[in-house]
PDB file of N, CA and C in Angstrom:
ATOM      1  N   UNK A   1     141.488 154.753  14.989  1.00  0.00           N
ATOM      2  CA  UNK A   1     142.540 153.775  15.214  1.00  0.00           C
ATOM      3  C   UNK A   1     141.989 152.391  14.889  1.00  0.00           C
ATOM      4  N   UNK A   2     142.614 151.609  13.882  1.00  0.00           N
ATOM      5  CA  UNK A   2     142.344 150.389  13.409  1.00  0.00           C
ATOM      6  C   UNK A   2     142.864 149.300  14.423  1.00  0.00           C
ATOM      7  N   UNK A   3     142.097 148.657  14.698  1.00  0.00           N
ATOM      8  CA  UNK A   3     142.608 147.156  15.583  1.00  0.00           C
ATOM      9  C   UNK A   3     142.399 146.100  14.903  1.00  0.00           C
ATOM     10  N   UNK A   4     143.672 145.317  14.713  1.00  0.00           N
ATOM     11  CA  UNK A   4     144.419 144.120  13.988  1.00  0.00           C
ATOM     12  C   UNK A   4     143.957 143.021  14.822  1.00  0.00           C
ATOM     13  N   UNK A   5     142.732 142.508  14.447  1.00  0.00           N
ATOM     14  CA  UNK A   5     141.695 141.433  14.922  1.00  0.00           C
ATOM     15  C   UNK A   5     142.277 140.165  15.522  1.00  0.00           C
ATOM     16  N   UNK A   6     143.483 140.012  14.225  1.00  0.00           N
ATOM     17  CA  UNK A   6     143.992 138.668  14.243  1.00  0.00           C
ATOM     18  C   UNK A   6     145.079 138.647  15.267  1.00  0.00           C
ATOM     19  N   UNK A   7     145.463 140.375  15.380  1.00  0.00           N
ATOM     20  CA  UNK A   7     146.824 140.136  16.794  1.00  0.00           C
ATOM     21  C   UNK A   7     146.249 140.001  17.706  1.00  0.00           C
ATOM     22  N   UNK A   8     144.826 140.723  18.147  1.00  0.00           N
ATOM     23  CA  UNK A   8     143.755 140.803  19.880  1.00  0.00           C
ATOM     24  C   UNK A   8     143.664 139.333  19.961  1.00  0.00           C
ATOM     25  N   UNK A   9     142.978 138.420  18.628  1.00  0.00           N
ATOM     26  CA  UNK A   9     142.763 137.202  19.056  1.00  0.00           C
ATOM     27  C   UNK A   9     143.987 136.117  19.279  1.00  0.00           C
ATOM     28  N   UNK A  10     145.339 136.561  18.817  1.00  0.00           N
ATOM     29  CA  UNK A  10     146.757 135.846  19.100  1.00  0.00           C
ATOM     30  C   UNK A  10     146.561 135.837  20.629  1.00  0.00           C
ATOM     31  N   UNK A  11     146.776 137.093  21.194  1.00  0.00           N
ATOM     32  CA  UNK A  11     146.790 138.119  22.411  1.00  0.00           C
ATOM     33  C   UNK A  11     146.011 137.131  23.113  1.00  0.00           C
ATOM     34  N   UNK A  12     144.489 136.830  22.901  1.00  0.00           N
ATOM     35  CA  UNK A  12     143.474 136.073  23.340  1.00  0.00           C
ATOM     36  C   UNK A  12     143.756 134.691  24.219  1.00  0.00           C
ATOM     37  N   UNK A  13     144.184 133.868  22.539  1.00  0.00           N
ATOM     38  CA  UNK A  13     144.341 132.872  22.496  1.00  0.00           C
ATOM     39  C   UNK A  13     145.583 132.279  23.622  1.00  0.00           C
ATOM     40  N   UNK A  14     146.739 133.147  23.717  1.00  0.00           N
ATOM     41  CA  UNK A  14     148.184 133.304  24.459  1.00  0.00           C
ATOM     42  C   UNK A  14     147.739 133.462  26.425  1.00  0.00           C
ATOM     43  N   UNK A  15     146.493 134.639  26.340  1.00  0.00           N
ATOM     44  CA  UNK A  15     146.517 134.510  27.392  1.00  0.00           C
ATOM     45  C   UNK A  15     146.055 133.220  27.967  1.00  0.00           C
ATOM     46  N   UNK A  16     144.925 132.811  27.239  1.00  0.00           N
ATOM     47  CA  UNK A  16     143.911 131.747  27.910  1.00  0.00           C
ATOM     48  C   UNK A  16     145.108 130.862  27.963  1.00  0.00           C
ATOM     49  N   UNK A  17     146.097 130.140  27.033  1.00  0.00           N
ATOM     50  CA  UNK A  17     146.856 129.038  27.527  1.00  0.00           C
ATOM     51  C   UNK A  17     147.467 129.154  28.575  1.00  0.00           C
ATOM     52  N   UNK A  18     147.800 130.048  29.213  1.00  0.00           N
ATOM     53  CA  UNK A  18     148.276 130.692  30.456  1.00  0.00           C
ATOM     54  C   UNK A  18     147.656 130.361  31.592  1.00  0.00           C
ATOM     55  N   UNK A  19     146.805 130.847  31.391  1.00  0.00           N
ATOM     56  CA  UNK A  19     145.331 130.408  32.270  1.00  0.00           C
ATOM     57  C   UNK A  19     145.613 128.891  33.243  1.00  0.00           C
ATOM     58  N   UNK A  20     146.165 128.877  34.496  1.00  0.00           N
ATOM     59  CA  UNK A  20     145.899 128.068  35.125  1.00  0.00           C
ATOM     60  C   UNK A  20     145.354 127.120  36.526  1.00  0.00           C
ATOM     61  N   UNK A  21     143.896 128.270  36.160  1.00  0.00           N
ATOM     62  CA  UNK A  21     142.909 127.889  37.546  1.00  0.00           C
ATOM     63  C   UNK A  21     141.809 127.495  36.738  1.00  0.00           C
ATOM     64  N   UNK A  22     141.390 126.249  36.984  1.00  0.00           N
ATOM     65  CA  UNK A  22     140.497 125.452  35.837  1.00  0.00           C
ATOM     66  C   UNK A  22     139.129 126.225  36.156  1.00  0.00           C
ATOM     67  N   UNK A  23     138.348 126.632  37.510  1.00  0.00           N
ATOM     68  CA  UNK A  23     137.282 127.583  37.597  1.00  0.00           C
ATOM     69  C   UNK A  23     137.485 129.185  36.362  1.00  0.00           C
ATOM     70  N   UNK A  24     138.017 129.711  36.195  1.00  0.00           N
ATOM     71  CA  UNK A  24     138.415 130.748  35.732  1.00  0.00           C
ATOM     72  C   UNK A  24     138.096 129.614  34.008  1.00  0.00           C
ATOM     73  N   UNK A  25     138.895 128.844  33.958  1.00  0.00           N
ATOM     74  CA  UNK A  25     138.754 128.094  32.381  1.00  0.00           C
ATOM     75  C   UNK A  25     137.166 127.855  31.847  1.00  0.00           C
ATOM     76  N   UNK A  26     136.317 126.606  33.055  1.00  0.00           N
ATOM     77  CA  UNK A  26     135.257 126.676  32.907  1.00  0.00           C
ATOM     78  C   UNK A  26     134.339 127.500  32.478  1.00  0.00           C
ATOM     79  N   UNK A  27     134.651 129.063  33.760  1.00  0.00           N
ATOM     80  CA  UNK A  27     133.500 130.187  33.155  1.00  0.00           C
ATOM     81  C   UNK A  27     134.062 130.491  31.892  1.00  0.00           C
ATOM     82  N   UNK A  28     134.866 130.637  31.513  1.00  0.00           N
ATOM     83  CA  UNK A  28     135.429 131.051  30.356  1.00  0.00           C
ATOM     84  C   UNK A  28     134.530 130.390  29.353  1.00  0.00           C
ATOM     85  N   UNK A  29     134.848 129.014  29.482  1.00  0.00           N
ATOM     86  CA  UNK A  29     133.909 128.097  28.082  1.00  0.00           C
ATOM     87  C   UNK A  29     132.171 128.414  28.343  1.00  0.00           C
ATOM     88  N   UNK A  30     131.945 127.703  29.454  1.00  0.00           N
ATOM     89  CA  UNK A  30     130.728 128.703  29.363  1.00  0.00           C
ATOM     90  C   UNK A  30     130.123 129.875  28.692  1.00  0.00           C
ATOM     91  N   UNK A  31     130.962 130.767  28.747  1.00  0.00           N
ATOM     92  CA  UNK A  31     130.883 132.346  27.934  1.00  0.00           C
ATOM     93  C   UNK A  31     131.025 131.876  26.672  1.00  0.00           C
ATOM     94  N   UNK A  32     131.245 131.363  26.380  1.00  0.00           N
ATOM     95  CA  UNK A  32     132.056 131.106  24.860  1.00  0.00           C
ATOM     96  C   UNK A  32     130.886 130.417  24.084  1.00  0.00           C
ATOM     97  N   UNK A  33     130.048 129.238  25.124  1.00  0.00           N
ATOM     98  CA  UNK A  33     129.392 128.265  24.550  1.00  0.00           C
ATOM     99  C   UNK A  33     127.923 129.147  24.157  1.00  0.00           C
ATOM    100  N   UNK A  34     127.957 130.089  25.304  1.00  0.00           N
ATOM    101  CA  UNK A  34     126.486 130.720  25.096  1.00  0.00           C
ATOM    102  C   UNK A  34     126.773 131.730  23.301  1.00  0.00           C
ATOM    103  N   UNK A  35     125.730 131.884  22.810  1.00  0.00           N
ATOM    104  CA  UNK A  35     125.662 132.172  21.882  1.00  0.00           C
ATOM    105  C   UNK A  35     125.344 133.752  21.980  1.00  0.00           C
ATOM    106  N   UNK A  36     124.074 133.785  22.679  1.00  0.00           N
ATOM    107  CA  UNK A  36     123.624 135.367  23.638  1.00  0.00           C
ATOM    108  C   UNK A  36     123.465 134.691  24.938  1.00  0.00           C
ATOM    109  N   UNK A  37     124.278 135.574  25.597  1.00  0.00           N
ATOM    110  CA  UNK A  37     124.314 135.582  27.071  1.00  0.00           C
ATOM    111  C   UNK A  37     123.468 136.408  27.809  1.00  0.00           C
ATOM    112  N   UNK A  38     122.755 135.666  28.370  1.00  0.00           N
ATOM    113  CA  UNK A  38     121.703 136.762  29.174  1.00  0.00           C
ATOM    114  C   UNK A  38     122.246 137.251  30.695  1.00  0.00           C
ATOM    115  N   UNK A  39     122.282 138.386  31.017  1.00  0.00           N
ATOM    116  CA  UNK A  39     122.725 139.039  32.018  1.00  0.00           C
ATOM    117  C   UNK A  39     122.387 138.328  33.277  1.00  0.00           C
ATOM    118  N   UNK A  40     120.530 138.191  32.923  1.00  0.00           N
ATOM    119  CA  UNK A  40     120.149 137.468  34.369  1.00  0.00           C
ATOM    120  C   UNK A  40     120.175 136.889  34.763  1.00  0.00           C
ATOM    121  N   UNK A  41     120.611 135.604  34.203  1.00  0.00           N
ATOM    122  CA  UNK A  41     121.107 134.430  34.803  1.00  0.00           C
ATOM    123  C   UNK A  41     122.183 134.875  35.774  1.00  0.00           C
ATOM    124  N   UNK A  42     123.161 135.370  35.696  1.00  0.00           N
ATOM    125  CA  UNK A  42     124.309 135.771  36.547  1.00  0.00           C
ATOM    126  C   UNK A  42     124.107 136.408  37.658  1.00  0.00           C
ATOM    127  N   UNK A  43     122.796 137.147  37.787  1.00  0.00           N
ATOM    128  CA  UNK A  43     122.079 137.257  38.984  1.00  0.00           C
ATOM    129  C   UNK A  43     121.791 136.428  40.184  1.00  0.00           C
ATOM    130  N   UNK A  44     121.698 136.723  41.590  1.00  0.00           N
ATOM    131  CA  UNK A  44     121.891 135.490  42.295  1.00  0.00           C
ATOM    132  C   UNK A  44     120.003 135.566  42.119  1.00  0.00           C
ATOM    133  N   UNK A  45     119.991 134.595  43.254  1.00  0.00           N
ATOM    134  CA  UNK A  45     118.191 134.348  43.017  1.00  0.00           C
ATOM    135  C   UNK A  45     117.519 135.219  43.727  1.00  0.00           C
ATOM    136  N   UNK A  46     118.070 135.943  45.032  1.00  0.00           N
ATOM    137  CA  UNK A  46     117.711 137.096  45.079  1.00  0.00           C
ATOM    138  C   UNK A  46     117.602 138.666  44.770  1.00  0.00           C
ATOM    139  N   UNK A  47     118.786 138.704  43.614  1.00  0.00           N
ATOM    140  CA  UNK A  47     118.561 139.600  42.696  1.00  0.00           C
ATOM    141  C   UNK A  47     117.568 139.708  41.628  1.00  0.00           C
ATOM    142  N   UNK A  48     117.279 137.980  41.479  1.00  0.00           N
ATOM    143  CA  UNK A  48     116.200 137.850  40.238  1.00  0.00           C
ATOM    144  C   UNK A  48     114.917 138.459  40.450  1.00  0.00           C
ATOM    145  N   UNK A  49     114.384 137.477  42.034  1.00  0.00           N
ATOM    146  CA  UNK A  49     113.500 137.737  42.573  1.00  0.00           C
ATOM    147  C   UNK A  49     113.192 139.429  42.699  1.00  0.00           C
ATOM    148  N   UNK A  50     114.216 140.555  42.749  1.00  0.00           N
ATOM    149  CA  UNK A  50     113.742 141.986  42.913  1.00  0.00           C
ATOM    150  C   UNK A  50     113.115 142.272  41.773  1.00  0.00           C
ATOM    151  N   UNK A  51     114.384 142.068  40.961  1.00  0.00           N
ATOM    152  CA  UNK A  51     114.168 142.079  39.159  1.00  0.00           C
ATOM    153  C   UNK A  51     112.417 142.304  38.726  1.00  0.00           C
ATOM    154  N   UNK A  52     112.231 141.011  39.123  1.00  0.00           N
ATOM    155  CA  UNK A  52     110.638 139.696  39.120  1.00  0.00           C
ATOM    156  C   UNK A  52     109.688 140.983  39.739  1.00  0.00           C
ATOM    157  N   UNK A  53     109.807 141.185  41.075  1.00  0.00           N
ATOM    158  CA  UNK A  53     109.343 142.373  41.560  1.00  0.00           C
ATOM    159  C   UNK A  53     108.862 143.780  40.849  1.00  0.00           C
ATOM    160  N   UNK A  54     109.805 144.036  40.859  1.00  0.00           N
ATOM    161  CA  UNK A  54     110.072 145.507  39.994  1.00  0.00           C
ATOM    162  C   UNK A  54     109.635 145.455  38.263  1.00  0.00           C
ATOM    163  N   UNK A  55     108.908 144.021  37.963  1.00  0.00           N
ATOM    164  CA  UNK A  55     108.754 144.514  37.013  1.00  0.00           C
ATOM    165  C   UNK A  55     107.102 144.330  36.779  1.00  0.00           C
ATOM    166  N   UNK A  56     106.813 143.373  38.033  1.00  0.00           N
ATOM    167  CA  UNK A  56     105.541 143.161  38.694  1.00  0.00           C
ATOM    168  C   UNK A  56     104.724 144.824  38.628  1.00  0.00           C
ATOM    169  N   UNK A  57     105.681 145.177  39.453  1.00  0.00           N
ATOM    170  CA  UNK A  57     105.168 146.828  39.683  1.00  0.00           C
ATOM    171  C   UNK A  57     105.179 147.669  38.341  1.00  0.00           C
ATOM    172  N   UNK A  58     106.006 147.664  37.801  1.00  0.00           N
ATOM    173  CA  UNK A  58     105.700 148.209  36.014  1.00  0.00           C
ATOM    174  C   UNK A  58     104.295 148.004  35.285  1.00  0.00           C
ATOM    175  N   UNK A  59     104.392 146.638  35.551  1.00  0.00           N
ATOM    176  CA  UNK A  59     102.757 146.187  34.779  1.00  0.00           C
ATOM    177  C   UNK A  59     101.715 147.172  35.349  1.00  0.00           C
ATOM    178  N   UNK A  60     102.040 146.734  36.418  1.00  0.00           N
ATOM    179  CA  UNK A  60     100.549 147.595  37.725  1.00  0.00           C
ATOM    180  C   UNK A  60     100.338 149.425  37.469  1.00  0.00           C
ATOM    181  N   UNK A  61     101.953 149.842  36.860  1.00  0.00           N
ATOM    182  CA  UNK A  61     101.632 150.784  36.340  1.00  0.00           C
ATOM    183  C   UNK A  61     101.950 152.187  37.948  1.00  0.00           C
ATOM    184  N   UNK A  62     102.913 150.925  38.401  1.00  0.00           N
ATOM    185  CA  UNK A  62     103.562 151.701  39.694  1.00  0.00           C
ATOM    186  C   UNK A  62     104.830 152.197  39.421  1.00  0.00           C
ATOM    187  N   UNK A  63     105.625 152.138  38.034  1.00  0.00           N
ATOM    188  CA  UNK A  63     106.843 152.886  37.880  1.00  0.00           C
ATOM    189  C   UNK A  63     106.755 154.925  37.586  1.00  0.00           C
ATOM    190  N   UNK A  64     107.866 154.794  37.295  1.00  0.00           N
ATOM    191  CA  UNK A  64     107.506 156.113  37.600  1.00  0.00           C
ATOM    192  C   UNK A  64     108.594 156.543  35.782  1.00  0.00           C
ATOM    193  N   UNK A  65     108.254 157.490  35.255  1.00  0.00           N
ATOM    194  CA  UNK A  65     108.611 157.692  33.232  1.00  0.00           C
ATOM    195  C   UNK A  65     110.571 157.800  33.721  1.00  0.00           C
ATOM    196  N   UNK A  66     110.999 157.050  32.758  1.00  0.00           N
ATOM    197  CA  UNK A  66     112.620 157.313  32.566  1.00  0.00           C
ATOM    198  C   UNK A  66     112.932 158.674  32.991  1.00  0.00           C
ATOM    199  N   UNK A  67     112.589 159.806  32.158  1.00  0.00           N
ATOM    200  CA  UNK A  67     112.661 161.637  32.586  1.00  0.00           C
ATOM    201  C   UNK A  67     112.861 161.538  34.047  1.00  0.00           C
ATOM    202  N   UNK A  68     111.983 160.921  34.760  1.00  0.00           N
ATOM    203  CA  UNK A  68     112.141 161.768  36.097  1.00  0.00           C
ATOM    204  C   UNK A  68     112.767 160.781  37.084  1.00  0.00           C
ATOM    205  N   UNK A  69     113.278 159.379  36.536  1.00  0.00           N
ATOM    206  CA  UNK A  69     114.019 158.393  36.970  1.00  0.00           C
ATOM    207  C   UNK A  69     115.696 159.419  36.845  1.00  0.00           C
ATOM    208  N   UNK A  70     115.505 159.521  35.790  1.00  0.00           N
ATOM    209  CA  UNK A  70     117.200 160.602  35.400  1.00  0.00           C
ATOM    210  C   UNK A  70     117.652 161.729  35.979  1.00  0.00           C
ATOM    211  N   UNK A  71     116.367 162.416  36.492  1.00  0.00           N
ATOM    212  CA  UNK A  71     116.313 164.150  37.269  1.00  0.00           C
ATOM    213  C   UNK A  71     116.344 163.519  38.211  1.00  0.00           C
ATOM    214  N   UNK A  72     115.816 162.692  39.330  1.00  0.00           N
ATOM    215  CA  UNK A  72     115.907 162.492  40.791  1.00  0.00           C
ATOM    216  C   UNK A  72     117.049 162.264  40.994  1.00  0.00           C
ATOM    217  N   UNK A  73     117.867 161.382  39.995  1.00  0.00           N
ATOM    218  CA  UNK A  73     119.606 160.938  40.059  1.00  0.00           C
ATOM    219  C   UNK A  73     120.177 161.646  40.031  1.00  0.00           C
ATOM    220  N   UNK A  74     120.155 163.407  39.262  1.00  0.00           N
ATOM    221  CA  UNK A  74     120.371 164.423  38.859  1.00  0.00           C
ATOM    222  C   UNK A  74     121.393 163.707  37.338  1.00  0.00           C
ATOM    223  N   UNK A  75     120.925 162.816  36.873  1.00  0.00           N
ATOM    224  CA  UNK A  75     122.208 162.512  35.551  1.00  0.00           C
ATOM    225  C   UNK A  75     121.493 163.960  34.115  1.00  0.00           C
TER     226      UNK A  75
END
């Protein structure tokens, strides 16, 4: 199924003028301005900080191989 770029971005463009809670506008431009958006920023600072953690422990060579990260989940 082909999607008609120029109608999603009509669609786009229609909703955002709509749009009238200026927080909701802001993040919007924001998103827009970033070029690549990095996930972690959107993290609060104590999510970072686990992040920071957990990857502390990787180095050290305290993780444990993807395989058996996937079987304990049963995925």
């Amino acid at each position: 199924m082909t999607m008609d770029i120029q109608a999603e971005k009509l669609s786009l463009v229609q909703a955002i003028l709509d749009i009238e809670d200026i927080s909701l506008i802001k993040k919007m431009k924001k998103i827009l301005k970033k070029k690549e958006h990095d996930w972690f920023d959107d993290l609060t600072e104590e999510q970072q900080q686990a992040v920071m953690r957990s990857l502390e422990k990787l180095d050290r060579g305290e993780g444990i191989p993807h395989e058996e990260a996937i079987a304990r989940l049963g995925l």
